[in-house]
PDB file of N, CA and C in Angstrom:
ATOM      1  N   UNK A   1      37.557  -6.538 -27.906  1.00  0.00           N
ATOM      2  CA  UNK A   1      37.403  -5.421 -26.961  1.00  0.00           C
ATOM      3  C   UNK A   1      38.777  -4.958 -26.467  1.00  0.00           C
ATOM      4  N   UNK A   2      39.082  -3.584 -26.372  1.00  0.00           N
ATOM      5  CA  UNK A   2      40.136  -3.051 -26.062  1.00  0.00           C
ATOM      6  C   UNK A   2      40.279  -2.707 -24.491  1.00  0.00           C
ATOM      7  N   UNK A   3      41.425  -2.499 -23.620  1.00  0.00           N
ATOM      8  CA  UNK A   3      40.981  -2.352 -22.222  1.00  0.00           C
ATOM      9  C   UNK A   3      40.248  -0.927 -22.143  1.00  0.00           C
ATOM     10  N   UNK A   4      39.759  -0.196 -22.856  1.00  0.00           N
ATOM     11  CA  UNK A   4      39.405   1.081 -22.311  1.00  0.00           C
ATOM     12  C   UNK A   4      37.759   1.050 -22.533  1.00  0.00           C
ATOM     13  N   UNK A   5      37.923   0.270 -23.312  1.00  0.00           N
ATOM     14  CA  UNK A   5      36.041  -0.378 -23.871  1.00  0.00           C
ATOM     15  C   UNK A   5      35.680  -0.996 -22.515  1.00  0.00           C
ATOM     16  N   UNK A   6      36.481  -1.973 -22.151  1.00  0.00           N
ATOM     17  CA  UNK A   6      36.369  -2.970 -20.862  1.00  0.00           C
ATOM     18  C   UNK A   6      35.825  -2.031 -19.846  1.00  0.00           C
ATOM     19  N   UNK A   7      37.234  -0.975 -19.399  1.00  0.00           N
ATOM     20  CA  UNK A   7      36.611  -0.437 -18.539  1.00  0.00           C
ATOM     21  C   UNK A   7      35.530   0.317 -18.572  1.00  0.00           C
ATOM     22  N   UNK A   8      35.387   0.986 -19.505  1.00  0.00           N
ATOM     23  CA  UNK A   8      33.794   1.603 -20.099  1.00  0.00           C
ATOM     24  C   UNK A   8      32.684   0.817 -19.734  1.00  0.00           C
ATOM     25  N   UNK A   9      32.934  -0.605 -19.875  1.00  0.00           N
ATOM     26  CA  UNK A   9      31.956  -1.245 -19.986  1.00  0.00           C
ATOM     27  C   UNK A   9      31.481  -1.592 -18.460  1.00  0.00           C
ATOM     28  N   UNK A  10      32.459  -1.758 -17.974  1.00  0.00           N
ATOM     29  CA  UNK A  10      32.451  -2.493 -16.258  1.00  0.00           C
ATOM     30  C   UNK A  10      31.841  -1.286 -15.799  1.00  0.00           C
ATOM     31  N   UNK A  11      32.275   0.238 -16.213  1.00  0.00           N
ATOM     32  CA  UNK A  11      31.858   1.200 -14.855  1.00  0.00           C
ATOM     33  C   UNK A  11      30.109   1.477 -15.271  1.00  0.00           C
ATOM     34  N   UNK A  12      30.120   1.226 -17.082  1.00  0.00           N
ATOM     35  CA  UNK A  12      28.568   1.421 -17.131  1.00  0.00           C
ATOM     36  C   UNK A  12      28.206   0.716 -16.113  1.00  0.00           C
ATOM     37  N   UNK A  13      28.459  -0.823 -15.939  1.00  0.00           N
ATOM     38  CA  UNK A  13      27.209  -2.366 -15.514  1.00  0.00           C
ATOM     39  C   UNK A  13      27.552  -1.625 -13.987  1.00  0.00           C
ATOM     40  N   UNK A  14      28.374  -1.251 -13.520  1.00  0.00           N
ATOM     41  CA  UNK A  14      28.560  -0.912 -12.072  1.00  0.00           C
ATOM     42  C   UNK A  14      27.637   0.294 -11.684  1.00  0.00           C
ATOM     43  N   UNK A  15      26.966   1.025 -12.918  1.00  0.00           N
ATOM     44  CA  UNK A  15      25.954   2.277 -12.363  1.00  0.00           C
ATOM     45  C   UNK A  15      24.913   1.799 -12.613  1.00  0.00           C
ATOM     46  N   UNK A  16      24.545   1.417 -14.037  1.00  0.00           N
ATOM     47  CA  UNK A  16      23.248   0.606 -14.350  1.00  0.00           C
ATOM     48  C   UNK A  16      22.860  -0.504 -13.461  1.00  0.00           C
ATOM     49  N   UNK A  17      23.350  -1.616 -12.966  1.00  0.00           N
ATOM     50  CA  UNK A  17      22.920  -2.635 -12.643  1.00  0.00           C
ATOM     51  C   UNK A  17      21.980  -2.051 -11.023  1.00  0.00           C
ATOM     52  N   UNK A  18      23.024  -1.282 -10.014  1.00  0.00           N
ATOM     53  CA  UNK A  18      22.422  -0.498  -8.719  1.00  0.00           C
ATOM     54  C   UNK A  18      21.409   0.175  -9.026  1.00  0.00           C
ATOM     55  N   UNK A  19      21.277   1.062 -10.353  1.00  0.00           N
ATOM     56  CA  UNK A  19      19.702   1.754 -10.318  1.00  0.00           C
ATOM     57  C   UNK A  19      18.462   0.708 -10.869  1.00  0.00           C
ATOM     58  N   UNK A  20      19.005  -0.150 -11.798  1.00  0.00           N
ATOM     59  CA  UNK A  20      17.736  -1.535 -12.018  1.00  0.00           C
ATOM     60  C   UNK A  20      17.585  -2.111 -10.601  1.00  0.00           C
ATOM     61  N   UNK A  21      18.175  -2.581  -9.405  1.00  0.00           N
ATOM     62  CA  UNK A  21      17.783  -3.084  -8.644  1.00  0.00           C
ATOM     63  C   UNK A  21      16.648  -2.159  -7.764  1.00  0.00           C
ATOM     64  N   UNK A  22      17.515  -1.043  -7.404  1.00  0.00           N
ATOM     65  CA  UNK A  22      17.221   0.025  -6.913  1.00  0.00           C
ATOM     66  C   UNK A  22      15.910   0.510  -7.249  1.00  0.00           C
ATOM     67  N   UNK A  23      15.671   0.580  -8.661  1.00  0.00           N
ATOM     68  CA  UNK A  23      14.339   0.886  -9.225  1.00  0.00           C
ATOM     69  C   UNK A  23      13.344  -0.459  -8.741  1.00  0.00           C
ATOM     70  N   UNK A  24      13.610  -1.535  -8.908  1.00  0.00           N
ATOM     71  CA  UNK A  24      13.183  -2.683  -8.777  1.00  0.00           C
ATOM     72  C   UNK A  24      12.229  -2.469  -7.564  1.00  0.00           C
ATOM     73  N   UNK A  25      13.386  -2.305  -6.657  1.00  0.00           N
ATOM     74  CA  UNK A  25      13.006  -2.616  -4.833  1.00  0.00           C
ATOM     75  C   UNK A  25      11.751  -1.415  -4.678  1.00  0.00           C
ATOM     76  N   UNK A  26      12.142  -0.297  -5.611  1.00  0.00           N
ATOM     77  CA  UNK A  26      11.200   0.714  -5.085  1.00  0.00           C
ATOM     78  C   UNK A  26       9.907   0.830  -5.657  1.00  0.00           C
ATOM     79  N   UNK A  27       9.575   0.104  -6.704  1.00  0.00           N
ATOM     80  CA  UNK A  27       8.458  -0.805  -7.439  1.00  0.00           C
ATOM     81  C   UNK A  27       7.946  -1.732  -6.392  1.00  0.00           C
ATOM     82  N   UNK A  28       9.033  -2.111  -5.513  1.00  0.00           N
ATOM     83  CA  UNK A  28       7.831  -3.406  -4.453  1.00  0.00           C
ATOM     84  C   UNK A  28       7.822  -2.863  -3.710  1.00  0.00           C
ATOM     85  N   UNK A  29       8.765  -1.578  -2.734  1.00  0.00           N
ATOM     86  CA  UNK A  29       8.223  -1.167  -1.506  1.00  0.00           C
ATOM     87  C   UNK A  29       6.833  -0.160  -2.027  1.00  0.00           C
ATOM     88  N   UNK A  30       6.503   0.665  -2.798  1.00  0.00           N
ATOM     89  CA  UNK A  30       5.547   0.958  -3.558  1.00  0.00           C
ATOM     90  C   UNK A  30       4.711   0.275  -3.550  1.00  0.00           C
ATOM     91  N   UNK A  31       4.576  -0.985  -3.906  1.00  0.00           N
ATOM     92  CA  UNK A  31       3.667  -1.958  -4.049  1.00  0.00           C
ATOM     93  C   UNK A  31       2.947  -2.495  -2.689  1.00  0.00           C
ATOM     94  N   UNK A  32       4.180  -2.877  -1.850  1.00  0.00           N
ATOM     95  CA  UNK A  32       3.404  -3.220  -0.657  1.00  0.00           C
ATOM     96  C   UNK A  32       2.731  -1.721   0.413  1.00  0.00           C
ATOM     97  N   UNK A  33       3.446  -0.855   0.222  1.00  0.00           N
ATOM     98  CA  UNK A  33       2.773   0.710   1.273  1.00  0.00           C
ATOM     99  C   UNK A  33       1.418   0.675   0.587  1.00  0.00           C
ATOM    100  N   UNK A  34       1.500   0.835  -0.728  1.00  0.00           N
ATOM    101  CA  UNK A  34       0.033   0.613  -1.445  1.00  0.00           C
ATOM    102  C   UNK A  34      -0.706   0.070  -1.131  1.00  0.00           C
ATOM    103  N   UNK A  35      -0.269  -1.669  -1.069  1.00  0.00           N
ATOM    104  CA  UNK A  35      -1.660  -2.250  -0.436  1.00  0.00           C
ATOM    105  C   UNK A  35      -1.866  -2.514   0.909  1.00  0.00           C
ATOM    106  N   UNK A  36      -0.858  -1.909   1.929  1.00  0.00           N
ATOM    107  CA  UNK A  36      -1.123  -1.910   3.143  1.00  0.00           C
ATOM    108  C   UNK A  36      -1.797  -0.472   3.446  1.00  0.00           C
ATOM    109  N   UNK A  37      -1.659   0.243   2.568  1.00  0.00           N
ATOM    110  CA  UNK A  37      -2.494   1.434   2.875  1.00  0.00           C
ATOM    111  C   UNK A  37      -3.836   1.367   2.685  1.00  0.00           C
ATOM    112  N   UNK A  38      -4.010   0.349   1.370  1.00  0.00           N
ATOM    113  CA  UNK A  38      -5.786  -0.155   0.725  1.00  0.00           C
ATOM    114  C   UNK A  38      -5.989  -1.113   1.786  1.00  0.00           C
ATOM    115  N   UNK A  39      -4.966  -2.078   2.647  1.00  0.00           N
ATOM    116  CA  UNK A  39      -6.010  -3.298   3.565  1.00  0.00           C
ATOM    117  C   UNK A  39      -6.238  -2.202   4.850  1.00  0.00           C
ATOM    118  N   UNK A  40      -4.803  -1.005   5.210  1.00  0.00           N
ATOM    119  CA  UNK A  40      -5.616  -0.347   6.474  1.00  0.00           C
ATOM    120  C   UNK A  40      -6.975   0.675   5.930  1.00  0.00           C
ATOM    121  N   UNK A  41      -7.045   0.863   4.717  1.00  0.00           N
ATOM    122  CA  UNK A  41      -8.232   1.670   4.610  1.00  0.00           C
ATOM    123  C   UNK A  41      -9.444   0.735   4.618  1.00  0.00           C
ATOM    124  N   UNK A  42      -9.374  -0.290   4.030  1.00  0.00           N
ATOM    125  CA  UNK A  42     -10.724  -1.213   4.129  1.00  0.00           C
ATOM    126  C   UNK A  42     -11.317  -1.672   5.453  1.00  0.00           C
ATOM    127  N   UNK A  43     -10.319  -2.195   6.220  1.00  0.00           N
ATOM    128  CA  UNK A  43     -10.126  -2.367   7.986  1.00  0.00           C
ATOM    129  C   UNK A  43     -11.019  -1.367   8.336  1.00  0.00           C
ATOM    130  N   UNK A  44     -10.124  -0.256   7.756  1.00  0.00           N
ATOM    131  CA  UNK A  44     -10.913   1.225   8.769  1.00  0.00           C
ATOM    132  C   UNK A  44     -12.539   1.836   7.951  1.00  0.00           C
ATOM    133  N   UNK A  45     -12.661   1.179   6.786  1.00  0.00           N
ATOM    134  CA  UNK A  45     -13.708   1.348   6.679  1.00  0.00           C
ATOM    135  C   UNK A  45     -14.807   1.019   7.126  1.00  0.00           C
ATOM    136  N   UNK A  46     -14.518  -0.952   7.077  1.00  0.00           N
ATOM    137  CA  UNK A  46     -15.303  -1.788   7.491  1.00  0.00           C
ATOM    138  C   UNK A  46     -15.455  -1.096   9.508  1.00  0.00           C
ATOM    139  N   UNK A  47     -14.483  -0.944   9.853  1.00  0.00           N
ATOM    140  CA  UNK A  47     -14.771  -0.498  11.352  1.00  0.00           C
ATOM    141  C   UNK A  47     -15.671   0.941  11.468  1.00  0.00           C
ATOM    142  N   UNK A  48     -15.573   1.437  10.627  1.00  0.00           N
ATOM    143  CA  UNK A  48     -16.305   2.711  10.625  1.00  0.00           C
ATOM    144  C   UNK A  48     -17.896   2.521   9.922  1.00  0.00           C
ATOM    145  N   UNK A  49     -18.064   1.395   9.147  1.00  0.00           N
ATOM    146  CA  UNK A  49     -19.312   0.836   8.734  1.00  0.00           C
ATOM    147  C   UNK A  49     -20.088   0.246  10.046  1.00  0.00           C
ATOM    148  N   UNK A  50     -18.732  -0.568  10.643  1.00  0.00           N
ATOM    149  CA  UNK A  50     -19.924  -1.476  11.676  1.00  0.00           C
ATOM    150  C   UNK A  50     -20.591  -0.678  13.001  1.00  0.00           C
ATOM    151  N   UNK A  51     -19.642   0.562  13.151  1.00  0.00           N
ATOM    152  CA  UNK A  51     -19.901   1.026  14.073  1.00  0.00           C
ATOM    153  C   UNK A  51     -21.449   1.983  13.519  1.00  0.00           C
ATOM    154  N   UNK A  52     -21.306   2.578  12.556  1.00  0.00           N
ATOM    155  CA  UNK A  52     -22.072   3.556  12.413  1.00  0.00           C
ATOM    156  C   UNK A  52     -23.557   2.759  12.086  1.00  0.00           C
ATOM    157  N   UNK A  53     -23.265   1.685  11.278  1.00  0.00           N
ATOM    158  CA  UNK A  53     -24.460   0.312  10.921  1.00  0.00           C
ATOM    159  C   UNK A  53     -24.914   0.346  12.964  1.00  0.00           C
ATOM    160  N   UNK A  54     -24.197  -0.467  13.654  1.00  0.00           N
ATOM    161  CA  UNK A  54     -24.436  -0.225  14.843  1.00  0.00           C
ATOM    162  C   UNK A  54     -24.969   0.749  15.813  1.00  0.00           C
ATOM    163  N   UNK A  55     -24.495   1.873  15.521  1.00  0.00           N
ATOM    164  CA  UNK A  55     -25.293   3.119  16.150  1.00  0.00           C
ATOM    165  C   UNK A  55     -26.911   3.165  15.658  1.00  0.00           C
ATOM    166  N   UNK A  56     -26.698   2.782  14.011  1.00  0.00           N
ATOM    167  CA  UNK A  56     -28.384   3.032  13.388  1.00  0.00           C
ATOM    168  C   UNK A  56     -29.237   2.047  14.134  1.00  0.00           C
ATOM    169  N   UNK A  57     -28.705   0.979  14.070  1.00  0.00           N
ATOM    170  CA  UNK A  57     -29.688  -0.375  14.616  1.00  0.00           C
ATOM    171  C   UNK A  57     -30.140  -0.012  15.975  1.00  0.00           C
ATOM    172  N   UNK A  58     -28.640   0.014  17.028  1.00  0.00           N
ATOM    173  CA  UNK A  58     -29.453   0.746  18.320  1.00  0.00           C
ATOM    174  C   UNK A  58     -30.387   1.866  18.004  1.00  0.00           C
ATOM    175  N   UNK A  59     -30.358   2.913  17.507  1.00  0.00           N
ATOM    176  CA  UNK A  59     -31.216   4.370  17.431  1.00  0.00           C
ATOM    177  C   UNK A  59     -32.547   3.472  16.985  1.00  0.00           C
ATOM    178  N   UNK A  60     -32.406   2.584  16.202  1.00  0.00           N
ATOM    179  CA  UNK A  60     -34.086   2.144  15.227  1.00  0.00           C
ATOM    180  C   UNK A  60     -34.424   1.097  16.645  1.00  0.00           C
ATOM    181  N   UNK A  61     -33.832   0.473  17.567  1.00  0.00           N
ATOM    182  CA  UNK A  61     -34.558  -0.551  18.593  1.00  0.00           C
ATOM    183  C   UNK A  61     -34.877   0.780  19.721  1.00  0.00           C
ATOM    184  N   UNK A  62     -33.741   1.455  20.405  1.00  0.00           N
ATOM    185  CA  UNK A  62     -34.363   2.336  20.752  1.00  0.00           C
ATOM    186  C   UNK A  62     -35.512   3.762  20.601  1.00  0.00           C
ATOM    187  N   UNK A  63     -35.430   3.949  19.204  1.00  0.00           N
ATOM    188  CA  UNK A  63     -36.883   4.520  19.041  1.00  0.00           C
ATOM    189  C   UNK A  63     -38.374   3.610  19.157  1.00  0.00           C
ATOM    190  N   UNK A  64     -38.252   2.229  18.415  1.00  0.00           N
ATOM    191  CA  UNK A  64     -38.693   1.634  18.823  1.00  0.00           C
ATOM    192  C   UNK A  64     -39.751   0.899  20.255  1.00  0.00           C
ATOM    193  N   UNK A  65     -38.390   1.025  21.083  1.00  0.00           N
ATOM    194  CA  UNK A  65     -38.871   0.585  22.743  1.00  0.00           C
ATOM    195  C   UNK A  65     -39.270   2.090  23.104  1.00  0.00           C
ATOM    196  N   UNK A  66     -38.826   2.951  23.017  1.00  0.00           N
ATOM    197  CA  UNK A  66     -39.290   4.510  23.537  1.00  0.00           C
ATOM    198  C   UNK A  66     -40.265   4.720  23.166  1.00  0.00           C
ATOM    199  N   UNK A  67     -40.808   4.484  21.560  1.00  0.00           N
ATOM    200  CA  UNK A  67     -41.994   5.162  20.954  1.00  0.00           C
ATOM    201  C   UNK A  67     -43.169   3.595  21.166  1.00  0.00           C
ATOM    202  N   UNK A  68     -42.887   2.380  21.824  1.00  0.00           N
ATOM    203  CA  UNK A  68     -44.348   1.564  22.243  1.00  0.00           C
ATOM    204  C   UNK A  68     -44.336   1.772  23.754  1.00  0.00           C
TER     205      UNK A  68
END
């Protein structure tokens, strides 16, 4: 290797290596917004199930006690 190859070579690994990490990190912050976005949507589903499950059950005991 000649020094001008060298340096060729060093300034490639010095651009390449920052965008592989770079790409890397943004593959896991990706990864985790993702599934913190799927556990707050399930959360908010399940809370929006129990409530509305809840509203039905009261409406069916209170028609219930109203209509004997």
């Amino acid at each position: 290797m000649n020094e001008k190859h060298k340096r060729a070579h060093k300034l490639a690994v010095s651009i390449i290596v920052p965008l592989i990490v770079f790409f890397i990190l943004m593959l896991i912050a990706a990864n985790i917004i993702t599934f913190l976005a799927t556990t707050f949507g399930a959360i908010a589903g399940i809370i929006a199930f129990g409530v509305s499950a809840t509203t039905i059950i009261y409406g069916m005991i209170y028609c219930i006690v109203y209509a004997s």
